[in-house]
C-alpha atoms as a PDB file:
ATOM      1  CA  UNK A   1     167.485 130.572 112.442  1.00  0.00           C
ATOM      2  CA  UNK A   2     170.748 132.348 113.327  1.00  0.00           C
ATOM      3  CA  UNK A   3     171.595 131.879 116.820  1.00  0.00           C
ATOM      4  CA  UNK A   4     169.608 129.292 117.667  1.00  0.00           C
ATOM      5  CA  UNK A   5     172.263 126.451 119.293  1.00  0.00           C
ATOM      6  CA  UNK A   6     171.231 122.803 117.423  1.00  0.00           C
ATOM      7  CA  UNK A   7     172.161 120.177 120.017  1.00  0.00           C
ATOM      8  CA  UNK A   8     171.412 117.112 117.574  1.00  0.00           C
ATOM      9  CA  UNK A   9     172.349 117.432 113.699  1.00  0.00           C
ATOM     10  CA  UNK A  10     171.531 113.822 112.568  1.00  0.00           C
ATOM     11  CA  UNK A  11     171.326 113.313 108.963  1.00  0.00           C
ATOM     12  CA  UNK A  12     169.700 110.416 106.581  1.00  0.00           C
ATOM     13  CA  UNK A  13     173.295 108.484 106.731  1.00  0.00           C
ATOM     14  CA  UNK A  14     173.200 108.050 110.697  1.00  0.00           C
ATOM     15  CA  UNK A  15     169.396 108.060 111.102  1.00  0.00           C
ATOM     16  CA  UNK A  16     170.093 104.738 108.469  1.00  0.00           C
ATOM     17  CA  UNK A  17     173.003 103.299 110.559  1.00  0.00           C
ATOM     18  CA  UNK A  18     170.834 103.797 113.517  1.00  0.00           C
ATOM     19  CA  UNK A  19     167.940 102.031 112.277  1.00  0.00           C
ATOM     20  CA  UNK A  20     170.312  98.807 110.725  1.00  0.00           C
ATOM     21  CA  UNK A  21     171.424  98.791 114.275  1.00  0.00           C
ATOM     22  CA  UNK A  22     168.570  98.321 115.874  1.00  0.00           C
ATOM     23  CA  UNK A  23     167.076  96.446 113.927  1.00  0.00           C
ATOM     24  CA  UNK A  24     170.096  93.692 113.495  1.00  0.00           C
ATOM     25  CA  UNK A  25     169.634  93.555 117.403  1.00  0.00           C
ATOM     26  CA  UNK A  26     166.017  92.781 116.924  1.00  0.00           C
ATOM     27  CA  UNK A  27     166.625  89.931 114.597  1.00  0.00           C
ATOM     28  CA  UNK A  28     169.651  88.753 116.706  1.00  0.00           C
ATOM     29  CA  UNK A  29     166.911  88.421 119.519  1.00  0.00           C
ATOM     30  CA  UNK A  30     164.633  85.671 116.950  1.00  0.00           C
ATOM     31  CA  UNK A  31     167.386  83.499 116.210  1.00  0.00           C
ATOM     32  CA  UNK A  32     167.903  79.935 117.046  1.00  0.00           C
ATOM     33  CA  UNK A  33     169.869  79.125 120.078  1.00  0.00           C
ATOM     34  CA  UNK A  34     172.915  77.767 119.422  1.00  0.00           C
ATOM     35  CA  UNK A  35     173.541  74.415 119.534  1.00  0.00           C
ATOM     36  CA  UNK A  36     175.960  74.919 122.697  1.00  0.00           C
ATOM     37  CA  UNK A  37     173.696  76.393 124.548  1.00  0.00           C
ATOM     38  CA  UNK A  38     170.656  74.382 124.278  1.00  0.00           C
ATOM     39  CA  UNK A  39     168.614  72.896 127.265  1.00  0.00           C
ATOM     40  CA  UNK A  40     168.923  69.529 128.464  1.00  0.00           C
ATOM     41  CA  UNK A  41     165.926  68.294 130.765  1.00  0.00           C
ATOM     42  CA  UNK A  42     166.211  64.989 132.557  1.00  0.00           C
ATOM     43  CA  UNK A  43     163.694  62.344 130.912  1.00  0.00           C
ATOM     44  CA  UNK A  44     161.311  62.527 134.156  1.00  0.00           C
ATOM     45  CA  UNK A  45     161.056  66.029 134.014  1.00  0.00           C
ATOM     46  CA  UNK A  46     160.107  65.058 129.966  1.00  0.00           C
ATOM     47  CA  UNK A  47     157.400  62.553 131.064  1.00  0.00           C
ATOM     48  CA  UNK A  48     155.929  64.661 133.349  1.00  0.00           C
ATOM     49  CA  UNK A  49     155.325  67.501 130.769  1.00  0.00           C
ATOM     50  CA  UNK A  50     153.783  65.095 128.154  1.00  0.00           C
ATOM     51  CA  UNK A  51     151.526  63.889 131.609  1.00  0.00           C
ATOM     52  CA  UNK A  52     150.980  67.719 131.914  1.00  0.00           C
ATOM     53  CA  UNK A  53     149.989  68.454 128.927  1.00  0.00           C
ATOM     54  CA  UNK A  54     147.604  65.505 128.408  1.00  0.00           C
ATOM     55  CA  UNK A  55     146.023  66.045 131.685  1.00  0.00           C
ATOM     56  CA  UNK A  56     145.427  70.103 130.712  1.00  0.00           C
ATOM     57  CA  UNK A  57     143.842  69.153 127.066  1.00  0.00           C
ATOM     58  CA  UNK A  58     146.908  71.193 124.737  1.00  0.00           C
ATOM     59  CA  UNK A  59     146.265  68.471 122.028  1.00  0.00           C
ATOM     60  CA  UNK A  60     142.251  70.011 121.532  1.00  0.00           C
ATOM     61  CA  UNK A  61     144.484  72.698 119.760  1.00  0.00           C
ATOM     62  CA  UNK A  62     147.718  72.001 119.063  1.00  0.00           C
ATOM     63  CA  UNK A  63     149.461  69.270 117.130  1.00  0.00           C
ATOM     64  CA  UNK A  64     151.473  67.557 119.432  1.00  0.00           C
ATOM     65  CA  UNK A  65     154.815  65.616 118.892  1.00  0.00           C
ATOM     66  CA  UNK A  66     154.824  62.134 120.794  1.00  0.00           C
ATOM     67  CA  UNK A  67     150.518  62.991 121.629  1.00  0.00           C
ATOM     68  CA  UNK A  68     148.769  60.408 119.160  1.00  0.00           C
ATOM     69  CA  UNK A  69     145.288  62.005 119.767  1.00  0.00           C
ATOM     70  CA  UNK A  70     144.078  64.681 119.637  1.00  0.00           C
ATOM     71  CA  UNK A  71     145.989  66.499 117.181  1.00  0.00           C
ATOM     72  CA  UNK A  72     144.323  69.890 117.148  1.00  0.00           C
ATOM     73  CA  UNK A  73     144.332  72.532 114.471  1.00  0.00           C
ATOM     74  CA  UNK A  74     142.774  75.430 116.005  1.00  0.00           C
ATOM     75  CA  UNK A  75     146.520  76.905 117.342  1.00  0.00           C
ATOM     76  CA  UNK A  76     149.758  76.322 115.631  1.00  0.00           C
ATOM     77  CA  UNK A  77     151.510  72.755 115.703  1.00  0.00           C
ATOM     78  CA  UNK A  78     154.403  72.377 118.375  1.00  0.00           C
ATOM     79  CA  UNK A  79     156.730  70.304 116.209  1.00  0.00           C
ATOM     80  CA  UNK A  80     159.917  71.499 116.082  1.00  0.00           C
ATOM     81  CA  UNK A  81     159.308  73.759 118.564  1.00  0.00           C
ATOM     82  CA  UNK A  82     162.445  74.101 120.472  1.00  0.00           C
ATOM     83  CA  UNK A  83     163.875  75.712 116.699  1.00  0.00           C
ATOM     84  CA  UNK A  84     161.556  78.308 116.324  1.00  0.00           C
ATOM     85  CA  UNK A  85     162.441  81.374 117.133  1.00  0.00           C
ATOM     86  CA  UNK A  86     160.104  83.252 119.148  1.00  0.00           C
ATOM     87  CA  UNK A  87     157.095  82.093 121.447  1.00  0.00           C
ATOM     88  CA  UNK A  88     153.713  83.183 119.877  1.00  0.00           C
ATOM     89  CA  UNK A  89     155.767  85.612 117.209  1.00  0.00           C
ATOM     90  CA  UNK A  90     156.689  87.743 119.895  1.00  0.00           C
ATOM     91  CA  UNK A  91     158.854  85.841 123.023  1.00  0.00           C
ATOM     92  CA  UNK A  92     162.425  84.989 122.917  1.00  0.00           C
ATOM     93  CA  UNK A  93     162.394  81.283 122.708  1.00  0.00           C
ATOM     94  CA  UNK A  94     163.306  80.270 126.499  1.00  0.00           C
ATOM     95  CA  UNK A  95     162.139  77.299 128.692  1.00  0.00           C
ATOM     96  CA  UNK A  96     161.425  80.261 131.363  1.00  0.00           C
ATOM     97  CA  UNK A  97     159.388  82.476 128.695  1.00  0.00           C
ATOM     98  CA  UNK A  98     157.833  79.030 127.760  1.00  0.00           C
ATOM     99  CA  UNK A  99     156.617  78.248 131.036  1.00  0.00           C
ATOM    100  CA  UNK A 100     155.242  81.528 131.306  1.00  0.00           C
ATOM    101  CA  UNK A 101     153.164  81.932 128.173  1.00  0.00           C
ATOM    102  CA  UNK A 102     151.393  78.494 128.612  1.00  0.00           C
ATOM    103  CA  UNK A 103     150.729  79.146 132.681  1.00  0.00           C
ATOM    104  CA  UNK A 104     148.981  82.359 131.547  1.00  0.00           C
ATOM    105  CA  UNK A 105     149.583  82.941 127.825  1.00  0.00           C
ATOM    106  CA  UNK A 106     147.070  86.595 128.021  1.00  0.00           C
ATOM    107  CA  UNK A 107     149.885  87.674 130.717  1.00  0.00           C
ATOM    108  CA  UNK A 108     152.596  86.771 128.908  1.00  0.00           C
ATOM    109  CA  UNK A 109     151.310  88.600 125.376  1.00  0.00           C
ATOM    110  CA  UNK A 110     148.847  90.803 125.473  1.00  0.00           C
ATOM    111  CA  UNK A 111     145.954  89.753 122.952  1.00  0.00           C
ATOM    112  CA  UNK A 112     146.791  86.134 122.823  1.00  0.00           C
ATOM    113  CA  UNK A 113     144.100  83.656 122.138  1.00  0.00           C
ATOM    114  CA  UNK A 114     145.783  81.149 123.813  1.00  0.00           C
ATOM    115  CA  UNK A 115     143.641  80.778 127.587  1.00  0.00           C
ATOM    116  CA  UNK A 116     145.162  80.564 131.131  1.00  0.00           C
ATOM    117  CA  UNK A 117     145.993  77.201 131.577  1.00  0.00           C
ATOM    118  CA  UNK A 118     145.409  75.198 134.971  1.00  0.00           C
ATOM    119  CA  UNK A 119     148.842  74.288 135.253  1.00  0.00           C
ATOM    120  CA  UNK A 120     151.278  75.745 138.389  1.00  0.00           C
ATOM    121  CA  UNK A 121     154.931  76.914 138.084  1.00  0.00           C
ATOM    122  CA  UNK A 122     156.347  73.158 138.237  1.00  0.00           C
ATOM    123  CA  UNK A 123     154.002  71.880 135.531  1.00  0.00           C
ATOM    124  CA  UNK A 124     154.403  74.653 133.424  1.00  0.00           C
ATOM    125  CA  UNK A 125     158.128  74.530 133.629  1.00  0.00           C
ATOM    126  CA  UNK A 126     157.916  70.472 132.676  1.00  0.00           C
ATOM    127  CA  UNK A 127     156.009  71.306 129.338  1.00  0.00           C
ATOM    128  CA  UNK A 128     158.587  73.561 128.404  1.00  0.00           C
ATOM    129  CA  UNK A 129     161.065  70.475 129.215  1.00  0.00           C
ATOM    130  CA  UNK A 130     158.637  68.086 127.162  1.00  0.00           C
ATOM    131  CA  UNK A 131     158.295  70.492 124.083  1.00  0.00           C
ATOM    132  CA  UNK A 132     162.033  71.206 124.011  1.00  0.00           C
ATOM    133  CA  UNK A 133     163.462  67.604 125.097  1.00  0.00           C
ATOM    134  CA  UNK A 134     161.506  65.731 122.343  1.00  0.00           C
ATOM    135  CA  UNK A 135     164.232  64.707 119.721  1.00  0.00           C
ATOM    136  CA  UNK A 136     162.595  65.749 116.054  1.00  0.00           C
ATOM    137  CA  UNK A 137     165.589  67.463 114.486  1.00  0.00           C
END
Protein backbone atom coordinates (compact mmCIF):
# COMPACT_ATOMS: atom_id res chain seq x y z
CA UNK A 1 0.00 0.00 0.00
CA UNK A 2 2.44 2.61 -1.35
CA UNK A 3 1.28 5.97 -0.66
CA UNK A 4 -1.05 5.43 1.71
CA UNK A 5 0.12 7.92 4.89
CA UNK A 6 -0.06 5.47 8.33
CA UNK A 7 -0.85 7.91 11.13
CA UNK A 8 -0.44 5.17 14.00
CA UNK A 9 2.42 2.39 13.65
CA UNK A 10 2.03 0.67 17.10
CA UNK A 11 3.71 -2.54 17.45
CA UNK A 12 3.36 -5.68 20.05
CA UNK A 13 6.17 -3.86 22.39
CA UNK A 14 3.97 -0.58 22.95
CA UNK A 15 0.54 -2.21 22.52
CA UNK A 16 2.25 -4.39 25.80
CA UNK A 17 3.50 -1.23 27.64
CA UNK A 18 0.14 0.20 27.00
CA UNK A 19 -1.79 -2.52 28.38
CA UNK A 20 0.77 -2.90 31.80
CA UNK A 21 -0.15 0.69 32.07
CA UNK A 22 -3.45 0.52 32.26
CA UNK A 23 -3.84 -2.08 33.88
CA UNK A 24 -1.27 -1.13 36.95
CA UNK A 25 -3.73 1.94 37.17
CA UNK A 26 -6.60 -0.42 37.51
CA UNK A 27 -5.09 -2.34 40.32
CA UNK A 28 -3.73 0.92 41.92
CA UNK A 29 -7.55 1.85 42.03
CA UNK A 30 -8.35 -1.76 44.40
CA UNK A 31 -5.80 -1.16 46.85
CA UNK A 32 -6.09 -0.51 50.48
CA UNK A 33 -6.08 3.01 51.62
CA UNK A 34 -3.26 3.91 53.30
CA UNK A 35 -3.06 4.03 56.70
CA UNK A 36 -2.63 8.02 56.60
CA UNK A 37 -5.41 8.55 54.94
CA UNK A 38 -8.00 6.56 56.57
CA UNK A 39 -11.42 7.90 57.92
CA UNK A 40 -12.05 8.77 61.34
CA UNK A 41 -15.90 9.06 62.30
CA UNK A 42 -16.86 10.42 65.68
CA UNK A 43 -18.34 7.48 67.96
CA UNK A 44 -22.05 9.01 67.62
CA UNK A 45 -21.91 9.08 64.11
CA UNK A 46 -20.66 5.06 64.81
CA UNK A 47 -23.73 4.36 67.03
CA UNK A 48 -26.01 5.73 64.85
CA UNK A 49 -24.94 3.48 61.87
CA UNK A 50 -25.07 0.24 63.98
CA UNK A 51 -28.89 1.90 65.04
CA UNK A 52 -29.21 2.22 61.19
CA UNK A 53 -28.42 -0.76 60.24
CA UNK A 54 -30.40 -2.71 62.87
CA UNK A 55 -33.42 -0.70 62.27
CA UNK A 56 -33.09 -1.46 58.14
CA UNK A 57 -32.59 -5.47 58.76
CA UNK A 58 -28.61 -5.67 57.01
CA UNK A 59 -27.94 -8.56 59.54
CA UNK A 60 -30.96 -10.92 57.53
CA UNK A 61 -27.92 -11.02 55.05
CA UNK A 62 -24.87 -10.00 56.09
CA UNK A 63 -22.60 -10.99 58.94
CA UNK A 64 -22.24 -8.14 60.95
CA UNK A 65 -19.28 -7.05 63.25
CA UNK A 66 -20.55 -5.74 66.77
CA UNK A 67 -24.57 -7.19 65.45
CA UNK A 68 -24.95 -10.43 67.73
CA UNK A 69 -28.09 -11.58 65.76
CA UNK A 70 -28.84 -12.07 62.96
CA UNK A 71 -25.78 -13.00 61.29
CA UNK A 72 -26.91 -13.58 57.73
CA UNK A 73 -25.28 -15.61 55.01
CA UNK A 74 -27.18 -14.85 52.01
CA UNK A 75 -24.59 -11.63 51.02
CA UNK A 76 -21.00 -11.46 51.92
CA UNK A 77 -19.83 -10.82 55.66
CA UNK A 78 -18.82 -7.08 56.47
CA UNK A 79 -15.87 -7.90 58.72
CA UNK A 80 -13.01 -6.25 57.89
CA UNK A 81 -14.66 -4.25 55.67
CA UNK A 82 -12.98 -0.97 55.76
CA UNK A 83 -9.65 -3.28 54.19
CA UNK A 84 -11.21 -4.57 51.33
CA UNK A 85 -10.65 -3.14 48.42
CA UNK A 86 -13.53 -2.47 46.36
CA UNK A 87 -17.38 -2.18 47.25
CA UNK A 88 -19.34 -5.17 45.72
CA UNK A 89 -16.00 -6.15 43.45
CA UNK A 90 -16.46 -3.19 41.54
CA UNK A 91 -16.42 0.41 43.79
CA UNK A 92 -13.41 2.10 45.04
CA UNK A 93 -13.62 1.57 48.71
CA UNK A 94 -14.92 5.17 49.96
CA UNK A 95 -17.30 6.15 52.85
CA UNK A 96 -19.08 8.32 49.93
CA UNK A 97 -19.22 5.20 47.40
CA UNK A 98 -20.32 3.29 50.60
CA UNK A 99 -23.14 5.37 51.36
CA UNK A 100 -24.18 5.18 47.95
CA UNK A 101 -24.26 1.48 47.20
CA UNK A 102 -26.27 0.62 50.42
CA UNK A 103 -28.92 3.79 49.84
CA UNK A 104 -29.55 2.21 46.41
CA UNK A 105 -27.03 -0.58 45.77
CA UNK A 106 -28.97 -1.39 41.86
CA UNK A 107 -27.92 2.46 41.21
CA UNK A 108 -24.74 2.25 42.35
CA UNK A 109 -23.83 -1.25 40.26
CA UNK A 110 -25.79 -2.24 37.79
CA UNK A 111 -27.00 -5.98 38.41
CA UNK A 112 -26.51 -5.99 42.09
CA UNK A 113 -28.63 -8.20 44.22
CA UNK A 114 -28.28 -6.13 46.96
CA UNK A 115 -32.11 -4.07 47.22
CA UNK A 116 -32.70 -0.29 47.74
CA UNK A 117 -32.50 0.22 51.19
CA UNK A 118 -34.94 2.61 53.23
CA UNK A 119 -32.25 4.55 54.54
CA UNK A 120 -31.72 8.61 53.49
CA UNK A 121 -28.38 10.36 52.74
CA UNK A 122 -27.56 10.88 56.64
CA UNK A 123 -28.22 7.25 57.54
CA UNK A 124 -26.55 5.92 54.76
CA UNK A 125 -23.52 8.01 55.32
CA UNK A 126 -23.52 6.72 59.29
CA UNK A 127 -23.31 2.97 58.12
CA UNK A 128 -20.46 3.72 56.14
CA UNK A 129 -19.03 5.42 59.52
CA UNK A 130 -20.20 2.19 61.54
CA UNK A 131 -18.67 -0.38 59.00
CA UNK A 132 -15.41 1.56 58.72
CA UNK A 133 -15.06 2.90 62.50
CA UNK A 134 -15.42 -0.63 64.03
CA UNK A 135 -11.81 -1.54 65.27
CA UNK A 136 -11.19 -5.41 63.91
CA UNK A 137 -7.69 -5.03 62.50
Amino acid sequence: MRGRATIWHIDAKRIFCLLALTGGTIALAACKQPPQSRYAFSPAQEQRGLAAISRVGCGACHTIPGLAWPQGRTGPSLEGFDDAGLIAGALANTPENLAAFVRNAPAAKPGSTMPPMPLNEAEARDVAAYLYGFDDD
